[in-house]
C-alpha atoms as a PDB file:
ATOM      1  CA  UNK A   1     100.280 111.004 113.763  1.00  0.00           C
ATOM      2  CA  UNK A   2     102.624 109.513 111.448  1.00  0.00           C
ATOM      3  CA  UNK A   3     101.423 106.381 110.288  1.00  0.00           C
ATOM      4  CA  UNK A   4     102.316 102.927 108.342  1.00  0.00           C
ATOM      5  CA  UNK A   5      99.156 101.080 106.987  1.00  0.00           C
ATOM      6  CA  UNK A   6      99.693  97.341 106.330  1.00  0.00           C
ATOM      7  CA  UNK A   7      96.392  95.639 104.394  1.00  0.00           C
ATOM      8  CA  UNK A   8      95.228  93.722 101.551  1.00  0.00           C
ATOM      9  CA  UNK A   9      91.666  93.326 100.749  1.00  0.00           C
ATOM     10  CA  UNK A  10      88.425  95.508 100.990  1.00  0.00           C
ATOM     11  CA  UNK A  11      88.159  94.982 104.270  1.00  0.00           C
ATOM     12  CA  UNK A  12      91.180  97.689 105.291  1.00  0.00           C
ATOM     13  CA  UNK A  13      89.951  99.980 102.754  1.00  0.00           C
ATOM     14  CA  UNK A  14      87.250 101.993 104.814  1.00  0.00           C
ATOM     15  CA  UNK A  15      90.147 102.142 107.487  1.00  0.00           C
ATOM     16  CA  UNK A  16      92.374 103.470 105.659  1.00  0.00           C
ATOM     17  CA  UNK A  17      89.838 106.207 104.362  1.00  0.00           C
ATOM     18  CA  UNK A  18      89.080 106.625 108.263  1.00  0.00           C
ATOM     19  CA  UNK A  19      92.715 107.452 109.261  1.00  0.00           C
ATOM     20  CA  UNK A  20      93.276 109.726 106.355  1.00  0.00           C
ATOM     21  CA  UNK A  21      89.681 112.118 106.875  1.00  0.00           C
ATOM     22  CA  UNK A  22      90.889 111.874 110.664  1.00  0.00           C
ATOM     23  CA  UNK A  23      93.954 113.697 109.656  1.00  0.00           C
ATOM     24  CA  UNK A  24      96.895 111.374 110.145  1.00  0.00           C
ATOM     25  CA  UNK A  25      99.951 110.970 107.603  1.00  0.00           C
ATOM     26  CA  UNK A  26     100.060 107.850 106.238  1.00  0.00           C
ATOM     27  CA  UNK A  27     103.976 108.090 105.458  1.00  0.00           C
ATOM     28  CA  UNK A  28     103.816 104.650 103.482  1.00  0.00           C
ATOM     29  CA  UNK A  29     101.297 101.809 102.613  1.00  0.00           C
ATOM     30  CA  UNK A  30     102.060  98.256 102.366  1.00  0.00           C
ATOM     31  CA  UNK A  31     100.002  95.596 100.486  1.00  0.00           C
ATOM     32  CA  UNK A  32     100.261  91.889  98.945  1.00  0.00           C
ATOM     33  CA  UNK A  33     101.939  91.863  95.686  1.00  0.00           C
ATOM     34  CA  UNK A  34      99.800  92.559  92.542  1.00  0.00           C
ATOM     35  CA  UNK A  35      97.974  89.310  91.642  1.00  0.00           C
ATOM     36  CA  UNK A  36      97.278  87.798  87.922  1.00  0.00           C
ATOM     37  CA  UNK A  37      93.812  86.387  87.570  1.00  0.00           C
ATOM     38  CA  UNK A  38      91.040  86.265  85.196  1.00  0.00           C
ATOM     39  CA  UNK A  39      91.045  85.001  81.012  1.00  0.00           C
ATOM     40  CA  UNK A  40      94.015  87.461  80.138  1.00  0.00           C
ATOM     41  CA  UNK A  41      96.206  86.820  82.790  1.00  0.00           C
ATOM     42  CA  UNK A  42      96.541  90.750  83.637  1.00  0.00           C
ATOM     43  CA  UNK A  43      97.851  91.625  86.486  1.00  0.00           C
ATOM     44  CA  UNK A  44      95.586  92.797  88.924  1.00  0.00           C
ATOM     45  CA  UNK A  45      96.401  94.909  92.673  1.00  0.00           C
ATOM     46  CA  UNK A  46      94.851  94.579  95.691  1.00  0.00           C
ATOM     47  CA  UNK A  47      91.820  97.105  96.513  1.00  0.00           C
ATOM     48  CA  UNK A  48      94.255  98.763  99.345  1.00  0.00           C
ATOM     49  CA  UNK A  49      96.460  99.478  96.378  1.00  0.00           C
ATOM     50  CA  UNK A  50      94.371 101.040  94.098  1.00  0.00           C
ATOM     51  CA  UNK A  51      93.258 103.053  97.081  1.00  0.00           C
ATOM     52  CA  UNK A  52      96.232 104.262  97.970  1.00  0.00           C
ATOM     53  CA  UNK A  53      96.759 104.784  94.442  1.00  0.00           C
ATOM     54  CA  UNK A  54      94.067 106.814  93.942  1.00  0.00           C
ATOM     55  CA  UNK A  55      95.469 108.978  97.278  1.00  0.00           C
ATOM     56  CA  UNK A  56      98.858 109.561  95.903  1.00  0.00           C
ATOM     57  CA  UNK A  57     100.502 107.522  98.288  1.00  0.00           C
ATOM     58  CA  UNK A  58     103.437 105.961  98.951  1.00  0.00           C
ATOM     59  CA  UNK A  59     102.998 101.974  98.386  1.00  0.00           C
ATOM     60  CA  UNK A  60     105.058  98.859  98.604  1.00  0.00           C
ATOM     61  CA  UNK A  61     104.364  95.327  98.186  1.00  0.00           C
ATOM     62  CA  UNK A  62     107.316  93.013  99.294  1.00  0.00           C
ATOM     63  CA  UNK A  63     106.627  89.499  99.208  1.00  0.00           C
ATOM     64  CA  UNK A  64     108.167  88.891 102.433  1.00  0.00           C
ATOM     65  CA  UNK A  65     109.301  91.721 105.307  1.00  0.00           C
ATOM     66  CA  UNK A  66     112.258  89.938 106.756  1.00  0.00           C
ATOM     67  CA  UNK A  67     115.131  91.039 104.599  1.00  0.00           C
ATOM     68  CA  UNK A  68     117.311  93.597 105.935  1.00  0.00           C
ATOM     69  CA  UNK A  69     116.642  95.830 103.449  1.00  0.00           C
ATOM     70  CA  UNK A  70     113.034  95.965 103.805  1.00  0.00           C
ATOM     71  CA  UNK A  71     113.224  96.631 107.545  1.00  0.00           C
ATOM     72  CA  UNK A  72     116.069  99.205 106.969  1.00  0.00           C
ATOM     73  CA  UNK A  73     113.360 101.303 104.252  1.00  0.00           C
ATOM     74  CA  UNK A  74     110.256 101.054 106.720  1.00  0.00           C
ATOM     75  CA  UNK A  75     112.714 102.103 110.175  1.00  0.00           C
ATOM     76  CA  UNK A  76     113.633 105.286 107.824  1.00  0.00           C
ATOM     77  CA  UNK A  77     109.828 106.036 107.743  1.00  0.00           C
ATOM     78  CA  UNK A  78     110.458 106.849 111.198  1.00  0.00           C
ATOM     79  CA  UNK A  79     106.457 106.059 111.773  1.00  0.00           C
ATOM     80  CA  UNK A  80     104.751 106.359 115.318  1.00  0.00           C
ATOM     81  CA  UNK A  81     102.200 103.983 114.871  1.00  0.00           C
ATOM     82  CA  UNK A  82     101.408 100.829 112.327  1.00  0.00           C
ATOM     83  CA  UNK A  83      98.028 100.123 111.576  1.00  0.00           C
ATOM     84  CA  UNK A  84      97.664  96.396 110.392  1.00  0.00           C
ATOM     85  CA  UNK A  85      94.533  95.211 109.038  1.00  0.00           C
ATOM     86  CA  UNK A  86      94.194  91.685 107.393  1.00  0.00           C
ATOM     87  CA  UNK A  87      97.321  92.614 105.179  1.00  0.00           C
ATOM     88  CA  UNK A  88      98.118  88.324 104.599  1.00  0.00           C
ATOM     89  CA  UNK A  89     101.899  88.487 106.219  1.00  0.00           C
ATOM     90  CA  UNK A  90     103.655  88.108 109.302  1.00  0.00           C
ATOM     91  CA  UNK A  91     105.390  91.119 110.670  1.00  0.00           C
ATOM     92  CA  UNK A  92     109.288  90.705 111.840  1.00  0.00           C
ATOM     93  CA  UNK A  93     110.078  91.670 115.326  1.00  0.00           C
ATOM     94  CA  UNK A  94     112.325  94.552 114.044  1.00  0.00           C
ATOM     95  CA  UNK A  95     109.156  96.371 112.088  1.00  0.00           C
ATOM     96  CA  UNK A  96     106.646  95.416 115.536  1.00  0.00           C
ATOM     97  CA  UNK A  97     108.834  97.251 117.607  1.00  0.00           C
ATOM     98  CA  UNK A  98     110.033  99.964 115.244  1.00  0.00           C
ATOM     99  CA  UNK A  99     107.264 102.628 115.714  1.00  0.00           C
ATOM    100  CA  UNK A 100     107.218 105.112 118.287  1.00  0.00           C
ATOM    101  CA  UNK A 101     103.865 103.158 119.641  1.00  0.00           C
ATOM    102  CA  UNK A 102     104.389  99.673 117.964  1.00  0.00           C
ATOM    103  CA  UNK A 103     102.015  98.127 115.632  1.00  0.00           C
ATOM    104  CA  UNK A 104      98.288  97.833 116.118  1.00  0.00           C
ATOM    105  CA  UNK A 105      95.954  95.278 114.364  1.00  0.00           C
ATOM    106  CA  UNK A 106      92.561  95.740 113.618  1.00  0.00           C
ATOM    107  CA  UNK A 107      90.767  92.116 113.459  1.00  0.00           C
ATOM    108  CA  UNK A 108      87.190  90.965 112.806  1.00  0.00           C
ATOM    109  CA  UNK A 109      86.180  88.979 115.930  1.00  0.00           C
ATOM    110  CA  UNK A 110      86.411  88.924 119.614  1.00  0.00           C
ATOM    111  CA  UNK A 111      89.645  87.927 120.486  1.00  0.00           C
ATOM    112  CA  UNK A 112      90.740  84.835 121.364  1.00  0.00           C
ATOM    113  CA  UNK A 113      87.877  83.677 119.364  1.00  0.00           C
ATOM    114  CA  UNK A 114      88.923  83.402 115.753  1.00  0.00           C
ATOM    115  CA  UNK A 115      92.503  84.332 115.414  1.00  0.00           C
ATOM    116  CA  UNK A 116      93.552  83.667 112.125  1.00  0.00           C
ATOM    117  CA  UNK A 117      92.336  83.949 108.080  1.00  0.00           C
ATOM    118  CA  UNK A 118      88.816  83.584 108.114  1.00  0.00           C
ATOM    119  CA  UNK A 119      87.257  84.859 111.254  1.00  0.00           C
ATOM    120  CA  UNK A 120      83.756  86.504 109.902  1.00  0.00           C
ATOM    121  CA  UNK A 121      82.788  83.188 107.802  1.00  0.00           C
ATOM    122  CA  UNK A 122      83.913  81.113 110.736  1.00  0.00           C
ATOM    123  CA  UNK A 123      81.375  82.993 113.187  1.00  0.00           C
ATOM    124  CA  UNK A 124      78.690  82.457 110.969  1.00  0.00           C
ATOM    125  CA  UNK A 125      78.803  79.298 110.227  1.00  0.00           C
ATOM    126  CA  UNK A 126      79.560  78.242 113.849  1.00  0.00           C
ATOM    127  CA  UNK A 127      76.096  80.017 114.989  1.00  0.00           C
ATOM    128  CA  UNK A 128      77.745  82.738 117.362  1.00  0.00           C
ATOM    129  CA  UNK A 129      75.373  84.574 118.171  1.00  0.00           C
ATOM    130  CA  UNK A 130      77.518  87.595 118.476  1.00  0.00           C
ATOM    131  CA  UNK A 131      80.772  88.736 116.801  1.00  0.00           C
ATOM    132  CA  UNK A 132      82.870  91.986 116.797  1.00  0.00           C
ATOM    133  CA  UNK A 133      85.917  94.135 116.041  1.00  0.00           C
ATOM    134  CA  UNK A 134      89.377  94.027 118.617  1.00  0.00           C
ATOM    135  CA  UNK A 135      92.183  96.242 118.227  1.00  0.00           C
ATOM    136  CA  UNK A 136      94.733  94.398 119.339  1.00  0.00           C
ATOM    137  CA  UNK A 137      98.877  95.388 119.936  1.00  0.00           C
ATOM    138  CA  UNK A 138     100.554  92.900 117.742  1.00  0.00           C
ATOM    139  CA  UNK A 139     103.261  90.758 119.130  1.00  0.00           C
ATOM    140  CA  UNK A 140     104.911  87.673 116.706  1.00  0.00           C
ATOM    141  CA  UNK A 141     102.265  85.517 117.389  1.00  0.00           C
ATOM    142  CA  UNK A 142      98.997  84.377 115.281  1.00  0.00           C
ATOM    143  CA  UNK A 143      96.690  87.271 116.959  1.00  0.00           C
ATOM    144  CA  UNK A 144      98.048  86.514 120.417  1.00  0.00           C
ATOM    145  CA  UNK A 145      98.748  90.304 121.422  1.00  0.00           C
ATOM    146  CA  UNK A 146      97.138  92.141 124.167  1.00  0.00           C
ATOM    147  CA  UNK A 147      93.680  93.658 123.340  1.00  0.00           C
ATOM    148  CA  UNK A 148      93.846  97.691 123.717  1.00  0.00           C
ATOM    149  CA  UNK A 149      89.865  98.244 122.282  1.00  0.00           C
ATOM    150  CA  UNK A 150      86.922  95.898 121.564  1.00  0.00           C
ATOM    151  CA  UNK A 151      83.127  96.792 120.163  1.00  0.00           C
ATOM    152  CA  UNK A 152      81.024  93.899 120.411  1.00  0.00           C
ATOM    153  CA  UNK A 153      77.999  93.187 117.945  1.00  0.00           C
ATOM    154  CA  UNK A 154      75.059  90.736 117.059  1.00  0.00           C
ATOM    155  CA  UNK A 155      74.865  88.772 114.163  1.00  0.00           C
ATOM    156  CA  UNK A 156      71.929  88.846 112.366  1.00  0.00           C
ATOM    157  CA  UNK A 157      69.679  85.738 111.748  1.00  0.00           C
ATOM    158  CA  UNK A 158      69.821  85.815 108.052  1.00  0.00           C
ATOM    159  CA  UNK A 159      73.324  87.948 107.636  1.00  0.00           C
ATOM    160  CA  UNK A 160      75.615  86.844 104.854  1.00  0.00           C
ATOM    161  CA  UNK A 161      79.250  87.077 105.834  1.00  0.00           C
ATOM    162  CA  UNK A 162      79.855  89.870 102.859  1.00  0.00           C
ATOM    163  CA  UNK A 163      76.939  92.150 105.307  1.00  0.00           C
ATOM    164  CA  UNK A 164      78.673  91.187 108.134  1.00  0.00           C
ATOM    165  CA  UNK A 165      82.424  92.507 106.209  1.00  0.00           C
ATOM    166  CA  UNK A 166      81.396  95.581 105.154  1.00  0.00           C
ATOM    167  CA  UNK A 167      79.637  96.288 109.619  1.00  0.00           C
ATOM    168  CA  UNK A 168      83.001  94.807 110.612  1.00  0.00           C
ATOM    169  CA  UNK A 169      84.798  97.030 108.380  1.00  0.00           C
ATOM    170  CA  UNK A 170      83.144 100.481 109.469  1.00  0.00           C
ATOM    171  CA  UNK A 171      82.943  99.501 113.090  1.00  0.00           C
ATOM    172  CA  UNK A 172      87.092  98.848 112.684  1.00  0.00           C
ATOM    173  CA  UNK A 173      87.449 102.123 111.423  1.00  0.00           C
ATOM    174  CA  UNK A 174      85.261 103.900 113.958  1.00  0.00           C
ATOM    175  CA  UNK A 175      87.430 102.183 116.331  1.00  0.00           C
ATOM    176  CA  UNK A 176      90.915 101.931 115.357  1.00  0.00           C
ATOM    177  CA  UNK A 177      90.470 106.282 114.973  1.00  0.00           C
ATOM    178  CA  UNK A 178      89.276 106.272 118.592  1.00  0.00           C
ATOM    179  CA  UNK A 179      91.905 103.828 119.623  1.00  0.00           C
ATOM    180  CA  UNK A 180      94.737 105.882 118.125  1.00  0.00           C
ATOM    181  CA  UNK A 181      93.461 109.354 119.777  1.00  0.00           C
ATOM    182  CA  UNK A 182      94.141 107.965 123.401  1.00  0.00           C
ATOM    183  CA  UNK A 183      97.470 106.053 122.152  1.00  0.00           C
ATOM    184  CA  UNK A 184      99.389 107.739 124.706  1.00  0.00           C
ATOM    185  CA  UNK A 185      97.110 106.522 127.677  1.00  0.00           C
ATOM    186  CA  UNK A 186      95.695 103.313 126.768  1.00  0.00           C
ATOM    187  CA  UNK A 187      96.289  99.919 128.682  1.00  0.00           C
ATOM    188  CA  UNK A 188      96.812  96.301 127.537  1.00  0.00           C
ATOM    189  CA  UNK A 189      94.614  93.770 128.565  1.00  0.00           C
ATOM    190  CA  UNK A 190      96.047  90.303 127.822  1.00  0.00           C
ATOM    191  CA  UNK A 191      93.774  87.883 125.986  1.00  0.00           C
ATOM    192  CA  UNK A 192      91.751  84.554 127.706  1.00  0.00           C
ATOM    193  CA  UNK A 193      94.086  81.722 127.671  1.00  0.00           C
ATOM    194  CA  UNK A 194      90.298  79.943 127.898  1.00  0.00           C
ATOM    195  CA  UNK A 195      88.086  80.144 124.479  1.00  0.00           C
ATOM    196  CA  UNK A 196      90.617  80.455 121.986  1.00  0.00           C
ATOM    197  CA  UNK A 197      89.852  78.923 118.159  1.00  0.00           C
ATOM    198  CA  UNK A 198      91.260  79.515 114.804  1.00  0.00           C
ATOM    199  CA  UNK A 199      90.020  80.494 112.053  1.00  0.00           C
ATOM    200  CA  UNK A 200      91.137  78.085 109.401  1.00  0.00           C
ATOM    201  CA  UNK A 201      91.418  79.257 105.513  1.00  0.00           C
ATOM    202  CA  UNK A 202      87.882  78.460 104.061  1.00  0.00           C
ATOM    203  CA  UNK A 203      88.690  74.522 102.112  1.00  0.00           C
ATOM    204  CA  UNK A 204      86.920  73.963  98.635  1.00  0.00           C
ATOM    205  CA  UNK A 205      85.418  71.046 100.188  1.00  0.00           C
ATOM    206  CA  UNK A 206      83.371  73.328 102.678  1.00  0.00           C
ATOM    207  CA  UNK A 207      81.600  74.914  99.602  1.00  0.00           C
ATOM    208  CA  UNK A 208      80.010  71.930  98.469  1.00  0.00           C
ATOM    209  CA  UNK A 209      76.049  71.490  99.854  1.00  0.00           C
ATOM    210  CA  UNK A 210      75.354  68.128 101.614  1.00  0.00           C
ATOM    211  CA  UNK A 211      71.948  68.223 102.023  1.00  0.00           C
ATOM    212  CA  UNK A 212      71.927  65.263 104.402  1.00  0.00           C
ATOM    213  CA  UNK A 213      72.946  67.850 107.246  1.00  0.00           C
ATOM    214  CA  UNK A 214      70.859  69.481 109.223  1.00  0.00           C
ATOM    215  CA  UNK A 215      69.205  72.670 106.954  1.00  0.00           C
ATOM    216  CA  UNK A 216      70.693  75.188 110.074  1.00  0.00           C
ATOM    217  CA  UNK A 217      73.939  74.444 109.228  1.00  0.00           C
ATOM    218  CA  UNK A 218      73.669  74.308 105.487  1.00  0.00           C
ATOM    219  CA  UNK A 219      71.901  77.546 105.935  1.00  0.00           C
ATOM    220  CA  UNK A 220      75.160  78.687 108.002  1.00  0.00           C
ATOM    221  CA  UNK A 221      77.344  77.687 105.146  1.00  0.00           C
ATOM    222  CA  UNK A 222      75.412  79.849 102.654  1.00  0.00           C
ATOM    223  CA  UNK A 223      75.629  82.324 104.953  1.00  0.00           C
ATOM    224  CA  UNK A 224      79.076  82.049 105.617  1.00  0.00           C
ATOM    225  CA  UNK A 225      80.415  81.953 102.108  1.00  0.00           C
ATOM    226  CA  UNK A 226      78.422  84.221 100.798  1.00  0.00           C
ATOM    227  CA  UNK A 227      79.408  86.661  98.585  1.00  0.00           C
ATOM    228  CA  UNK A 228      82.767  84.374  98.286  1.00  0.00           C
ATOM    229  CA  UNK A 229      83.780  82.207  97.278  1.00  0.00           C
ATOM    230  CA  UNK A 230      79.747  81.049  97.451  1.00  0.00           C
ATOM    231  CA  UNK A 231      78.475  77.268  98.607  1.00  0.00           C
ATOM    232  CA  UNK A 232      77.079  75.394  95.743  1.00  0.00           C
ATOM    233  CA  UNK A 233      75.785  72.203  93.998  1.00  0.00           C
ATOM    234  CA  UNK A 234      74.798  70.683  90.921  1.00  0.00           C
ATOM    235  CA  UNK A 235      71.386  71.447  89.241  1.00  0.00           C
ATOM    236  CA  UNK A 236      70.633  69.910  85.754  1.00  0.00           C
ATOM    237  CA  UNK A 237      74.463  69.300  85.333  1.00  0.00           C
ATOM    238  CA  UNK A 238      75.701  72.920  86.376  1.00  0.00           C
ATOM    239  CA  UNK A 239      76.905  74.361  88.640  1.00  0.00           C
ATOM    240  CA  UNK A 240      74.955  76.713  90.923  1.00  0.00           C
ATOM    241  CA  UNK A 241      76.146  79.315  93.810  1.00  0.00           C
ATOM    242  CA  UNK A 242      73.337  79.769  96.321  1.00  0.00           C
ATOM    243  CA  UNK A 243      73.759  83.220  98.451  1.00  0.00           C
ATOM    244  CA  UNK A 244      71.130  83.753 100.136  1.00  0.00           C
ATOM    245  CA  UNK A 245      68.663  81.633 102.596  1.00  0.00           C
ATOM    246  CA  UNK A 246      66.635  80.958 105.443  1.00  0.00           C
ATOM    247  CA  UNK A 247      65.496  77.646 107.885  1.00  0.00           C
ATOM    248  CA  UNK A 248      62.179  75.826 107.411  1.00  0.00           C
ATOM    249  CA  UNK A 249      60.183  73.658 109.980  1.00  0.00           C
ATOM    250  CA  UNK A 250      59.368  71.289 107.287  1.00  0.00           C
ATOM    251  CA  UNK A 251      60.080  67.570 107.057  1.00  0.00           C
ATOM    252  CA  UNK A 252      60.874  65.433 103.669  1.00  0.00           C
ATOM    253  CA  UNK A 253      63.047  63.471 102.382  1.00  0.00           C
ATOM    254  CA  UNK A 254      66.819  65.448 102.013  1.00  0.00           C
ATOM    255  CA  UNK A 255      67.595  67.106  98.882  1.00  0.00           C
ATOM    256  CA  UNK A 256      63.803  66.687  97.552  1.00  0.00           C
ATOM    257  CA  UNK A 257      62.452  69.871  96.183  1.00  0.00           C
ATOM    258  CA  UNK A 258      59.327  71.359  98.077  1.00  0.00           C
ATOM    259  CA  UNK A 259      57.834  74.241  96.811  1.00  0.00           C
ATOM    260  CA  UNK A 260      59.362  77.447  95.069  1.00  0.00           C
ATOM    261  CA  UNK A 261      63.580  76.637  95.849  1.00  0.00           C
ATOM    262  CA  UNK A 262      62.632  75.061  99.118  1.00  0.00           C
ATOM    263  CA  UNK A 263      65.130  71.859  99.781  1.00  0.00           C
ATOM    264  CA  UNK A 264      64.787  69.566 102.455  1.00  0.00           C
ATOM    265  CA  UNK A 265      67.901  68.648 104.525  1.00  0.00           C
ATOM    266  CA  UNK A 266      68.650  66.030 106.864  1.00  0.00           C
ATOM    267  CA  UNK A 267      66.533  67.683 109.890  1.00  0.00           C
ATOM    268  CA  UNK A 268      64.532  70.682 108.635  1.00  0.00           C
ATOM    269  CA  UNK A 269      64.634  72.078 105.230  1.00  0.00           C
ATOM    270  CA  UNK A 270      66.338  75.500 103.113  1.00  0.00           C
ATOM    271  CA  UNK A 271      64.673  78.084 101.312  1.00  0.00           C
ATOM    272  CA  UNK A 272      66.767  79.776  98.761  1.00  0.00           C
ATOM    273  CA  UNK A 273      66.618  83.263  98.181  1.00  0.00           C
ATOM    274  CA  UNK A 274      69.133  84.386  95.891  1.00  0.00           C
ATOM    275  CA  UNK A 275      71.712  82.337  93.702  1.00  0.00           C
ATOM    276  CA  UNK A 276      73.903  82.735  90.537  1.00  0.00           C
ATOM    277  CA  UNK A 277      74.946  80.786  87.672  1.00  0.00           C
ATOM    278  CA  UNK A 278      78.609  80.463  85.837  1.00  0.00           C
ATOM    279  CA  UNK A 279      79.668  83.860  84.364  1.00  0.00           C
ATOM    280  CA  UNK A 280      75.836  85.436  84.717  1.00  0.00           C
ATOM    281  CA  UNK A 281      74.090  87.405  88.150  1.00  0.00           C
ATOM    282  CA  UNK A 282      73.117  86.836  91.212  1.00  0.00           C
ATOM    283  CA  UNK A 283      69.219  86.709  90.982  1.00  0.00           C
ATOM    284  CA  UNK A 284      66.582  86.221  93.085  1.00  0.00           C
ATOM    285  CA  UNK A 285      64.991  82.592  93.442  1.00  0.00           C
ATOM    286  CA  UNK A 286      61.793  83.676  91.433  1.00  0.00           C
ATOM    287  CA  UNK A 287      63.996  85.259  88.636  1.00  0.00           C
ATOM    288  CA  UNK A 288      65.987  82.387  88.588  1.00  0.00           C
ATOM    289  CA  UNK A 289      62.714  80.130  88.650  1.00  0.00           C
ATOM    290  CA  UNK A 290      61.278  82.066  85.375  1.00  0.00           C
ATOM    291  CA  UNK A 291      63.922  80.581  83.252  1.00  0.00           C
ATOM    292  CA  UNK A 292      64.841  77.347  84.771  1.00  0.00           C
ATOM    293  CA  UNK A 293      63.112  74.268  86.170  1.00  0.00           C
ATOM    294  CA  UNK A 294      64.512  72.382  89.129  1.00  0.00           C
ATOM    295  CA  UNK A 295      64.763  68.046  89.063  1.00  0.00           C
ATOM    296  CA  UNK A 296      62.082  67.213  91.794  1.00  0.00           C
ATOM    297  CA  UNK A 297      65.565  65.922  94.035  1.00  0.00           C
ATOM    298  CA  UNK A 298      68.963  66.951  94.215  1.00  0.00           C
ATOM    299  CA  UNK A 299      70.491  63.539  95.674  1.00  0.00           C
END
């Protein structure tokens, strides 16, 4: 099968690997343009480009796909199938309905829950209880297409959104392979007009710990934005990413310190587990504790 892989972050990487050791021709790979980040500035590509990189494969990184040009170069790849998977742009109508079989689109949740940027943080720190993958036929809607494939999974009580990614992100390739071996004969099934949310971009202002709330959501936030881009609060004047935690049954006043890194909330209370400071590693709590003393309240 001839195919065109559109994707950006680690996330598409494993499916990429999984289309390639299946046996399929990925004629051309596109990607978000190289970014510039860090002290020096340097110019830095996505993982799905230095993947494809690594494969000798054909790559391109437009910052947009509607000029004619661009949809002139991918119709020449003459492709039978696309293969989308969280690649950060909207596709034209004349690229979704220039491949033999149209384009697919491999997204983390189960569709119409969580279309949009952000769906695996969003689960988590909405308590779902369970979460997925859906291959879904793209039309020019926000994840509106018909769903062609679906695996359905449970989220684990103390799973960090970056565990959760890297499930996702095998299950997607498991599936997305199966999907595209029974191309030919599978059927649409149009999505719930009932249930539908979006996953909104994750705001700065969601990072920041309020220990007023209840300690199952903060603990959901943790979760959530854990490894990236991490929930976090002041301690001694700096500024600390917590990563890791877990409830407590335990009643105090919120944001007073308990024992070890317990902190009570609002309604319950939060026992860190793991956390990291500016520029250094994440560390366990009782590393952490070794070299640093906590205030005796946070608020």
């Amino acid at each position: 099968m001839k195919i065109v892989f559109f994707g950006t972050p680690s996330f598409s990487v494993p499916i990429l690997n999984a289309l390639i050791e299946e046996g399929h021709q990925i004629v051309c790979v596109y990607c978000q343009p190289p970014s510039v980040a860090g002290r020096g500035q340097k110019v830095r590509n996505s993982p799905v480009h230095v993947r494809a990189n690594e494969l000798g494969l054909l790559v391109r990184h437009p910052s947009r796909l509607s000029d004619d040009k661009i949809v002139h170069d991918f119709l020449n790849l003459e492709a039978d199938v696309g293969v989308v998977v969280a690649y950060g742009l909207l596709l034209p109508k004349e690229i979704l309905d220039g491949p033999r079989f149209g384009c697919l689109n491999v997204h983390a949740s189960l569709l119409p829950r969580w279309r949009g940027a952000a769906p695996i943080q969003r689960a988590i720190m909405a308590g779902d209880p369970i979460t997925g993958v859906c291959i879904m036929r793209m039309d020019q809607g926000l994840d509106t297409g018909a769903i062609v494939d679906t695996f359905e999974v449970e989220i684990g009580e103390r799973e960090t959104s970056g565990e959760l990614h890297e499930r996702l992100s095998n299950i997607g390739a498991n599936l997305i392979v199966h999907t595209i071996s029974k191309i030919s004969d599978i059927g649409d099934i149009q999505q719930s007009k009932q249930g539908t949310t979006y996953a909104q971009k994750i705001l700065k202002n969601e990072t920041l710990i309020d220990w007023r709330q209840p300690a199952i959501e903060i603990d959901r936030v943790i979760r959530a934005m854990s490894p990236w881009p991490g929930a976090w609060f002041y301690v001694n004047g700096e500024r600390l990413k917590l990563l890791g935690s877990y409830t407590r049954n335990i009643k105090a006043d919120p944001g007073e310190i308990l024992e070890g890194f317990t902190v009570a909330c609002g309604v319950g209370a939060v026992s860190i587990t793991s956390v990291q400071k500016p520029g250094k590693r994440v560390v366990t709590t009782k590393e952490f504790l070794m070299g640093n003393s906590l205030p005796k309240k946070l608020l």
